[in-house]
Protein backbone atom coordinates (compact mmCIF):
# COMPACT_ATOMS: atom_id res chain seq x y z
CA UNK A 1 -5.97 6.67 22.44
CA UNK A 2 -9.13 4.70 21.71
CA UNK A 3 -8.09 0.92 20.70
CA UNK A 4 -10.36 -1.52 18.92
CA UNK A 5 -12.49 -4.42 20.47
CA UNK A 6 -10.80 -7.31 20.51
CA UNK A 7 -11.31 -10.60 22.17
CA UNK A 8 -8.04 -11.03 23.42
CA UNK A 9 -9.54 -13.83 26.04
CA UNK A 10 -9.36 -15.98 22.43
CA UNK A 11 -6.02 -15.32 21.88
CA UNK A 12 -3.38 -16.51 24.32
CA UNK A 13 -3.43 -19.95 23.28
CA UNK A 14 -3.86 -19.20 18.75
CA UNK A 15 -0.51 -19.12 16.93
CA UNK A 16 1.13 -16.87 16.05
CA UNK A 17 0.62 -14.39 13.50
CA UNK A 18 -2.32 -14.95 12.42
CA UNK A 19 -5.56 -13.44 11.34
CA UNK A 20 -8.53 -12.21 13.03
CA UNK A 21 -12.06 -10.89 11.21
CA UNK A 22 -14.39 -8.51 12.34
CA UNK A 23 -17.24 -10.76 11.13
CA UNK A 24 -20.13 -7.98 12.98
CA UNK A 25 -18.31 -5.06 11.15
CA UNK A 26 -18.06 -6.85 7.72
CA UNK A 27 -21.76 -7.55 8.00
CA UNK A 28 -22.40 -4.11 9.05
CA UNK A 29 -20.34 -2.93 5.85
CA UNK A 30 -22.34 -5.31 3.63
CA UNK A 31 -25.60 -3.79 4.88
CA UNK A 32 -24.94 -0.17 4.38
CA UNK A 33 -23.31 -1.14 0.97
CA UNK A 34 -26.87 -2.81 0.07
CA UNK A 35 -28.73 0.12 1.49
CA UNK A 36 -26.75 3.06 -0.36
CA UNK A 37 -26.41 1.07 -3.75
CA UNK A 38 -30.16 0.05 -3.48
CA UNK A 39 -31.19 3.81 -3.53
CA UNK A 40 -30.08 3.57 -7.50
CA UNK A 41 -30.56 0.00 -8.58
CA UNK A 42 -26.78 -0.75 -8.35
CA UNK A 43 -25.02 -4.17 -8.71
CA UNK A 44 -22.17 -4.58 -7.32
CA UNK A 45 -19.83 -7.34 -7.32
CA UNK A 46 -17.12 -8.01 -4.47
CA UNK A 47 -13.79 -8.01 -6.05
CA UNK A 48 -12.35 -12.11 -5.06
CA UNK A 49 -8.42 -10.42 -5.14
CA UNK A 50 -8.88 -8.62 -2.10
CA UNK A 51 -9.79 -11.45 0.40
CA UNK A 52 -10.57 -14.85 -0.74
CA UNK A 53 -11.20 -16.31 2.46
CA UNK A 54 -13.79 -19.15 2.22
CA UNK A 55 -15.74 -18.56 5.21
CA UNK A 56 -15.50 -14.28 4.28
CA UNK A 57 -16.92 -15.26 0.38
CA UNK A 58 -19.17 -17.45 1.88
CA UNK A 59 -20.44 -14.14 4.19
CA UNK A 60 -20.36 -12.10 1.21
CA UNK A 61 -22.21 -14.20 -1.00
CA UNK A 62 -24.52 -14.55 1.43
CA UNK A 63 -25.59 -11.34 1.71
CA UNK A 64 -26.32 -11.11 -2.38
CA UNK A 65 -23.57 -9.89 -3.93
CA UNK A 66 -22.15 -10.78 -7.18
CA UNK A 67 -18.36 -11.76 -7.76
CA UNK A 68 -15.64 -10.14 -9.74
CA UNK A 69 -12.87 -12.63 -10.71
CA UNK A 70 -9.34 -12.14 -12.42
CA UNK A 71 -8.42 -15.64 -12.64
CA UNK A 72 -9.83 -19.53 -13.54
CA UNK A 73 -8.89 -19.94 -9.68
CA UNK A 74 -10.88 -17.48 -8.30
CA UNK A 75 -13.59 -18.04 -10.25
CA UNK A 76 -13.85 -21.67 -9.05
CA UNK A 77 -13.62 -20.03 -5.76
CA UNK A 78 -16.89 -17.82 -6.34
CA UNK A 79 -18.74 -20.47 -7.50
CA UNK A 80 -17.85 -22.82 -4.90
CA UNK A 81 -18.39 -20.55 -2.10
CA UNK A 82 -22.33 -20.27 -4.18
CA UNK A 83 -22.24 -16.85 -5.86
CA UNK A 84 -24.34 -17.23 -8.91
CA UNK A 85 -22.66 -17.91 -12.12
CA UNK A 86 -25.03 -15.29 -13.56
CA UNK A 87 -23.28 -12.27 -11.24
CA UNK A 88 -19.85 -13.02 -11.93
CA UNK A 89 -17.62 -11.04 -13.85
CA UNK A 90 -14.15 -12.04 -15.43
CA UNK A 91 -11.47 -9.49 -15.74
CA UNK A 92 -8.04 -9.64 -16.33
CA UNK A 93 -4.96 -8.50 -18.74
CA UNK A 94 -3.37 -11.93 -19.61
CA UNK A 95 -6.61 -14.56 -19.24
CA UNK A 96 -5.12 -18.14 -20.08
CA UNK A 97 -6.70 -20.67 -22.17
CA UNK A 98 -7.92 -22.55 -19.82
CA UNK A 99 -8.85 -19.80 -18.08
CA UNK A 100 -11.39 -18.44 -20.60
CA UNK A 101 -12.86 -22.28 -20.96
CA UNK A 102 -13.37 -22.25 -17.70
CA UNK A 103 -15.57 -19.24 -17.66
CA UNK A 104 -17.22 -20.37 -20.47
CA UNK A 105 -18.35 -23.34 -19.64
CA UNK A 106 -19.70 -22.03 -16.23
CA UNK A 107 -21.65 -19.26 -17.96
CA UNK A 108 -20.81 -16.64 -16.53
CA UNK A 109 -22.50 -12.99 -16.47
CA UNK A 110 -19.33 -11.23 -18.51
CA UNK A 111 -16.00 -10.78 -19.61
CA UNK A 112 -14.27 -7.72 -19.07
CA UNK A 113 -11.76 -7.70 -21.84
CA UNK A 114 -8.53 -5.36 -22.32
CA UNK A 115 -7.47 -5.58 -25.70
CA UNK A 116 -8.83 -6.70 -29.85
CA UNK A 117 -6.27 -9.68 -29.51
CA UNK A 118 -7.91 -11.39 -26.41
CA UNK A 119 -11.65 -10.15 -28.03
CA UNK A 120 -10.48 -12.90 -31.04
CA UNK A 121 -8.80 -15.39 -28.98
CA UNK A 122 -11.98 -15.59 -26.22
CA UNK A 123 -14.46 -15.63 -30.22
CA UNK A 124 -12.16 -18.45 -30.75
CA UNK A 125 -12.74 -20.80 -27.66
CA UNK A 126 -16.27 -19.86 -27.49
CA UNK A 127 -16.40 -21.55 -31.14
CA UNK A 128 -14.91 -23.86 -30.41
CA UNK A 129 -17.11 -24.90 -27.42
CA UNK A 130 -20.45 -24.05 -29.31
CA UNK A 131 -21.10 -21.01 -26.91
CA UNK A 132 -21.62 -17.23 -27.12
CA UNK A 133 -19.26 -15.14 -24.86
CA UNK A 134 -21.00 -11.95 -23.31
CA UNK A 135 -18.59 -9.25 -23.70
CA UNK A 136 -17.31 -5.86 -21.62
CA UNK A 137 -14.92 -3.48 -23.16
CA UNK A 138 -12.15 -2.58 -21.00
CA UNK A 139 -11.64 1.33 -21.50
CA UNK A 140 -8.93 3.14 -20.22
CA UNK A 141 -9.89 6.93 -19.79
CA UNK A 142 -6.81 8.47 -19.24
CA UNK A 143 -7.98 9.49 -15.69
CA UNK A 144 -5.37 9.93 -12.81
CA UNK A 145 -6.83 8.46 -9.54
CA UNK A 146 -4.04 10.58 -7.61
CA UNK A 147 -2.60 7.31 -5.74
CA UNK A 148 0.28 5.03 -5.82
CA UNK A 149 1.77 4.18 -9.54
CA UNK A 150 1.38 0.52 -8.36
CA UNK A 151 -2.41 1.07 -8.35
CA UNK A 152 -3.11 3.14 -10.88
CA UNK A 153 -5.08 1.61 -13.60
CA UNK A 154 -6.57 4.45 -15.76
CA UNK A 155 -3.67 6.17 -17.50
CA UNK A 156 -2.78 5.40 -21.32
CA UNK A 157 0.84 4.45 -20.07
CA UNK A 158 -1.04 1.52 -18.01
CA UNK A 159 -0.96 -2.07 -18.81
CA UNK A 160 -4.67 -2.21 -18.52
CA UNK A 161 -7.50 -1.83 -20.46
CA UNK A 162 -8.11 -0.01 -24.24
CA UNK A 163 -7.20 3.35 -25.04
CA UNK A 164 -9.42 6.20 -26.35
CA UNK A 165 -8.55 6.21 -29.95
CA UNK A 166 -9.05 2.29 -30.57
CA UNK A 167 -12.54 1.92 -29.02
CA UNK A 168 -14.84 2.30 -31.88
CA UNK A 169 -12.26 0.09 -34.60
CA UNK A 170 -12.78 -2.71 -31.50
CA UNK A 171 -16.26 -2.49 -31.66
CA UNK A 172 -16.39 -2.78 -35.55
CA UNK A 173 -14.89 -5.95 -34.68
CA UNK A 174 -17.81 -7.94 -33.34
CA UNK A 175 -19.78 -7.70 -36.49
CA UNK A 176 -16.85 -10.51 -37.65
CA UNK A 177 -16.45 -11.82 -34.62
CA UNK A 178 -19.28 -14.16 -34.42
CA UNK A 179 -19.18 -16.14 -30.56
CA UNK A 180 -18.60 -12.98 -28.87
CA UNK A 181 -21.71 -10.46 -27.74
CA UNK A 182 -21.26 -6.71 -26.79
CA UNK A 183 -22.85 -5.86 -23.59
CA UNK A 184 -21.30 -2.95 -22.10
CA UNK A 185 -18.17 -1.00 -21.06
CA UNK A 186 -15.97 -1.78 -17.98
CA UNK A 187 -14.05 1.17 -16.78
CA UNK A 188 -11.50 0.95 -13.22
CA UNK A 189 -9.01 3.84 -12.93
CA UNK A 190 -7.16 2.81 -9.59
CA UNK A 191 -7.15 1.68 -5.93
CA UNK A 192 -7.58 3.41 -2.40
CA UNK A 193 -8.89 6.55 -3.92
CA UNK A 194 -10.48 8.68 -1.23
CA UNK A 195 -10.98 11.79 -3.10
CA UNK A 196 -14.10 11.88 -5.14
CA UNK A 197 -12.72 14.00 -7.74
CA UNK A 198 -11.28 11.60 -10.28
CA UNK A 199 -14.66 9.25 -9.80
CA UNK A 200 -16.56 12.76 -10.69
CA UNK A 201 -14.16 12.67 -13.78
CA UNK A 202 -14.70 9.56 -14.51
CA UNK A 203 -18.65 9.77 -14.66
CA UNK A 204 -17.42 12.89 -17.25
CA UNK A 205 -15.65 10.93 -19.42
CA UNK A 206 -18.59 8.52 -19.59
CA UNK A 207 -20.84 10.70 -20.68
CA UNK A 208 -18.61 11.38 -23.65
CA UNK A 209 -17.97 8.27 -24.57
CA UNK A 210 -21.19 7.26 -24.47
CA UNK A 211 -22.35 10.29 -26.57
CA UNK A 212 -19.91 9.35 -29.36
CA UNK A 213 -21.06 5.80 -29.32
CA UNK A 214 -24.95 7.40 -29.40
CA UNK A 215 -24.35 8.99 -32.22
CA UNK A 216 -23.18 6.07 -34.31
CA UNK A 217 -26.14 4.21 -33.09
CA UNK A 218 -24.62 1.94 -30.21
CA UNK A 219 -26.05 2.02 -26.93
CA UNK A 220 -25.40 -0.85 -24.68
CA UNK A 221 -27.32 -2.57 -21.91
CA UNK A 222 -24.29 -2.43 -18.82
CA UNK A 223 -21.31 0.01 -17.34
CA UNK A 224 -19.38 -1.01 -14.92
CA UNK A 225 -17.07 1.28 -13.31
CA UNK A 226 -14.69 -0.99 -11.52
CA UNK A 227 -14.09 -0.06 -8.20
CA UNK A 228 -10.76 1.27 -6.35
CA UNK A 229 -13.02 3.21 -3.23
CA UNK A 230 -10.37 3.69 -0.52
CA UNK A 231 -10.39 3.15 3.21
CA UNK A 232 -9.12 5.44 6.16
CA UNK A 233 -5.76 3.16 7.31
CA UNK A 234 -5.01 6.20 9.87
CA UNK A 235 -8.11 5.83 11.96
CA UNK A 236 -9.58 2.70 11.87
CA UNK A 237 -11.44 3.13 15.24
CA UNK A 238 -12.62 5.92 14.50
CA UNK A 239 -13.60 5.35 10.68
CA UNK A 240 -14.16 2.09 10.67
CA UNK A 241 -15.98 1.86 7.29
CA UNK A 242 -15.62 3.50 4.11
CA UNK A 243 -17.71 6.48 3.05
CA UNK A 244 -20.66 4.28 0.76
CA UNK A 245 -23.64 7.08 0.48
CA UNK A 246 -21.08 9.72 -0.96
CA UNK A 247 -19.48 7.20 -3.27
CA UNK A 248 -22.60 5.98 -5.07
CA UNK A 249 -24.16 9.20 -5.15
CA UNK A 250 -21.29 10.71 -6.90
CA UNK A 251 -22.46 8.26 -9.42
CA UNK A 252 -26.07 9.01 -9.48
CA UNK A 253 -25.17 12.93 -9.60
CA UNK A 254 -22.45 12.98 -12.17
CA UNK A 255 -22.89 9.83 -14.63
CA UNK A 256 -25.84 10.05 -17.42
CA UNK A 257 -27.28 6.46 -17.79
CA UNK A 258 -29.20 5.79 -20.73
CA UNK A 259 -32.76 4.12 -20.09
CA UNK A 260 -32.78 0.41 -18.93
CA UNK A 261 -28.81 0.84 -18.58
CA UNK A 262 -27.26 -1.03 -15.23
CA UNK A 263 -24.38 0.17 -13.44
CA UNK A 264 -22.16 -2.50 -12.11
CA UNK A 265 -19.26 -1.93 -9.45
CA UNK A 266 -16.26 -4.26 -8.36
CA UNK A 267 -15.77 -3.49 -4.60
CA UNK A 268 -12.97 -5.06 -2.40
CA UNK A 269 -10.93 -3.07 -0.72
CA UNK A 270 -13.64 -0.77 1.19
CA UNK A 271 -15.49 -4.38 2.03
CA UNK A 272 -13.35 -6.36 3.54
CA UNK A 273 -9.97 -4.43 4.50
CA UNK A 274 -11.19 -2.28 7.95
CA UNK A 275 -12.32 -6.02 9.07
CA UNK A 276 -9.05 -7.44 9.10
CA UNK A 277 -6.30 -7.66 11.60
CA UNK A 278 -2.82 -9.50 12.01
CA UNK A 279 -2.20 -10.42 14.68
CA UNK A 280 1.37 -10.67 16.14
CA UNK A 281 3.37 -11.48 19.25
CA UNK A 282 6.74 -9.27 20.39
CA UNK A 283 9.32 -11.44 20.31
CA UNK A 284 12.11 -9.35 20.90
CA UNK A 285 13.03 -5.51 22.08
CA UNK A 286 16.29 -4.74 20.63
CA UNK A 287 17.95 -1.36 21.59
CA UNK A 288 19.72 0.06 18.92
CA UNK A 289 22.33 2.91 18.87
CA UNK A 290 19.45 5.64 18.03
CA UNK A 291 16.57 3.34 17.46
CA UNK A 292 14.67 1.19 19.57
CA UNK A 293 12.95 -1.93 17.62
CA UNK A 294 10.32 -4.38 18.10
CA UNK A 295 11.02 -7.16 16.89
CA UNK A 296 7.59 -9.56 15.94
CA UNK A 297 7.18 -13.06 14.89
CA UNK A 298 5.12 -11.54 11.42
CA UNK A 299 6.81 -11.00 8.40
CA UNK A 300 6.52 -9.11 5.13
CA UNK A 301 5.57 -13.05 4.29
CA UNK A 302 2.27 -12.64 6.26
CA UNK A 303 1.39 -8.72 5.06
CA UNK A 304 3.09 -7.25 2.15
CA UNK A 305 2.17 -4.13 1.69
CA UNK A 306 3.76 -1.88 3.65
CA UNK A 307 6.93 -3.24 2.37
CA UNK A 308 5.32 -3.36 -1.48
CA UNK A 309 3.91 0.26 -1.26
CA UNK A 310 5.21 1.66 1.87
CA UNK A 311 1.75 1.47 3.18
CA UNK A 312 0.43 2.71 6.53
CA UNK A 313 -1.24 0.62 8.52
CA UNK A 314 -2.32 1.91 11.95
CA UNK A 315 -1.21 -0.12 15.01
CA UNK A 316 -1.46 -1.10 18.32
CA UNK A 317 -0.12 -3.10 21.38
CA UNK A 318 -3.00 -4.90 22.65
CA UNK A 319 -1.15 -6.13 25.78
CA UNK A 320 -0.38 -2.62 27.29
CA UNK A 321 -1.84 0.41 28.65
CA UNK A 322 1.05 1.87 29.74
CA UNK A 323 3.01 5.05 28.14
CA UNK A 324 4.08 5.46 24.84
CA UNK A 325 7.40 4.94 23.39
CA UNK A 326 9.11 4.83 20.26
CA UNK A 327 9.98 1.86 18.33
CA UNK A 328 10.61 0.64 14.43
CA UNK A 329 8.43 -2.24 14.33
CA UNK A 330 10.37 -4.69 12.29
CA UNK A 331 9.68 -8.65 11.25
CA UNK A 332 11.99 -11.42 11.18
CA UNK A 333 12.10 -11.72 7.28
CA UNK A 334 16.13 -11.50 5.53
CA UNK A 335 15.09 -8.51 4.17
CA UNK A 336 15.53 -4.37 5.08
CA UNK A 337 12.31 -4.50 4.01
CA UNK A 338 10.67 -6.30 6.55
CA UNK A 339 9.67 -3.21 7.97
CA UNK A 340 6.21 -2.53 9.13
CA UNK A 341 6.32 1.01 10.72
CA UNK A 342 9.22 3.23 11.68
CA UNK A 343 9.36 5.66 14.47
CA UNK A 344 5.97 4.58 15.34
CA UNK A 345 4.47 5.61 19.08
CA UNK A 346 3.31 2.18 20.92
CA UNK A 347 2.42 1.75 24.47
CA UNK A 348 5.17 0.55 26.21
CA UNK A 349 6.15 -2.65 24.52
CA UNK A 350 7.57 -6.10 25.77
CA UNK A 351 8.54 -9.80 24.45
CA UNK A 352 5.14 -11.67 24.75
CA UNK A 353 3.27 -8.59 23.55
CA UNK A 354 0.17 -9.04 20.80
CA UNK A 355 0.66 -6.42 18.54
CA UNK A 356 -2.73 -5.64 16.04
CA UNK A 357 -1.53 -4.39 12.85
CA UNK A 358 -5.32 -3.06 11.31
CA UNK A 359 -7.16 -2.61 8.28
CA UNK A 360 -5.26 -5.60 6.78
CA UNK A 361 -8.23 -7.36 5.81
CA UNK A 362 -7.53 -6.49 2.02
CA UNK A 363 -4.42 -7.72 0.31
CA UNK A 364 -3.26 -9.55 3.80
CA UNK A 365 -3.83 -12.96 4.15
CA UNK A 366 -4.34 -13.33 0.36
CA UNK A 367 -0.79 -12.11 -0.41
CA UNK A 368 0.61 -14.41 2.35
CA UNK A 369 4.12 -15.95 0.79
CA UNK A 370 6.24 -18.89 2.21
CA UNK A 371 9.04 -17.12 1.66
CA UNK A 372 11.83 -18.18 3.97
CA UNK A 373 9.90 -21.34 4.21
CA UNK A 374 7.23 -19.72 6.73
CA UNK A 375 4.29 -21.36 7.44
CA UNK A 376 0.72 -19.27 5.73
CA UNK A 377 -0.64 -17.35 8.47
CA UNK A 378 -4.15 -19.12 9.93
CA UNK A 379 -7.24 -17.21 10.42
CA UNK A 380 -9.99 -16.93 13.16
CA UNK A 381 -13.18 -15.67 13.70
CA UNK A 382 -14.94 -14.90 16.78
């Protein structure tokens, strides 16, 4: 079995877990990213939620990418890591107050917003602080990405966005709203899709709605189809970056822009996740009845979702290169949960062992509780 690269010669002496970036395959990423979107005139925006590692922003803005933001926080964090108020985006079902004036007063690029009620309260700050808010309209297509319910976005029985049958009465809204100013359509129907299918339907549905919206004499500047592009979490050696030139040229093949139109994209997940590891000493093998366990010193505290989803992640004992046995590998958390693989094939597996648990560069470290009063996980880059 082919492992990754790591420099382990770094490691004896680091703490325990903790995480380690890929910074050559992130840049890598970044570049073919760039070179695919390029082909069309793309923008695309790296989506803060998924990593918001300073010295990872600071990587990503330097390589000329905009920022998309779902909170006050993390839009402080874009702008203080230098991404150009002018490229971020600010989405989000339940936007605060103060989260809104915030945005404002950094003039930012655009609002994605999910409902008429948030359209009047962001008219009403803006008023209040003598600016005009540039506007996106959330619209939820009724598209099923085919993933986890957790991460599906796109369905009328979501939380997110505006449905079908309310999109034109919104937009007769601005012509009373006065602060606010229409500038496009957001659309994001999920996360870790990897068949291209529902993004092919979701260029479809574009079309339509931007027919309809023709035909009443409304044609807008920006669409920005979220993101949700997934990863391969099975074979992260041998995939080690998502597939960029068939993604964006779905785009470009399916999805009818009108002249002088931009297409935007929120990416997160396929940037940053394959450059991510945690990594984890053995502290104990425990031999069950019928089950033989590995018990490590990381928790569901320090990577959540493979007790949140039950998600995969592929991994491997850096220590050994002996044969392969059997063990649940299982954290020290006071939860069942705590459960990072079962039945799982490892080389032969001892206390003092660095395990790499992969592809947990998305939704990792940013997730990181203190539950159980455990300390955040650190990071390192070599």
């Amino acid at each position: 079995m082919i492992k990754g690269n790591f420099p382990t010669q770094h490691f004896e002496n680091l703490p325990t877990p903790f995480y380690y970036y890929d910074t050559e395959l992130l840049k890598n990423t970044l570049t073919c990213i760039k070179k695919e979107s390029s082909k069309y005139n793309y923008k695309v925006h790296y989506a803060i939620k998924a990593n918001a590692n300073e010295q990872i922003l600071k990587i990503i803005q330097n390589e000329g990418f905009g920022a998309d933001c779902v909170s006050g926080g993390e839009i402080n964090a874009a702008l203080n890591a230098g991404f150009n108020n002018n490229e971020i985006v600010f989405a989000g079902v339940g936007k605060a107050d103060w989260e809104i004036e915030t945005a404002l007063k950094s003039d930012i690029f655009c609002f994605n917003v999910e409902s008429a009620v948030e359209l009047e309260v962001i008219n009403q700050i803006a008023n209040n602080l003598n600016k005009t808010a540039k506007v996106a309209l959330r619209v939820n297509p009724n598209i099923d990405a085919h993933t986890h319910s957790y991460i599906t976005t796109g369905l009328n029985e979501n939380k997110f966005g505006i449905n079908l049958e309310k999109l034109q009465e919104t937009i007769l809204l601005f012509s009373k709203l006065k602060n606010v100013s229409l500038i496009g359509l957001h659309f994001h129907i999920g996360s870790q899709i990897t068949d291209m299918s529902p993004f092919q339907d979701l260029c479809i549905k574009i079309n339509e709605i931007q027919s309809e919206l023709k035909n009443v004499g409304i044609t807008l500047q920006h669409i920005n189809v979220g993101g949700g592009l997934g990863i391969n979490y099975q074979h992260p050696n041998h995939i080690p970056m998502a597939d960029f030139e068939t993604y964006f040229k779905v785009f470009h093949d399916y999805l009818n822009l009108e002249k002088n139109q931009t297409l935007h994209f929120e990416l997160g997940r396929s940037i940053v996740a394959p450059c991510g590891s945690l990594i984890t000493k053995v502290l104990y093998i425990k031999e069950g009845t019928t089950k033989r366990f590995a018990i490590v010193d990381a928790g569901m505290t320090d990577l959540i979702r493979p007790a949140l989803y039950k998600a995969y992640h592929h991994i491997e004992n850096i220590s050994s290169n002996e044969d392969f046995e059997i063990y649940d590998i299982v954290g020290p958390i006071c939860e069942s949960s705590d459960t990072f693989a079962k039945d799982y094939s490892l080389n032969k597996t001892k206390r003092g062992d660095l395990l790499a648990i992969r592809s947990a560069g998305a939704y990792g470290e940013i997730m990181a509780s203190k539950y159980n009063l455990r300390e955040l996980p650190k990071s390192f880059f070599f």
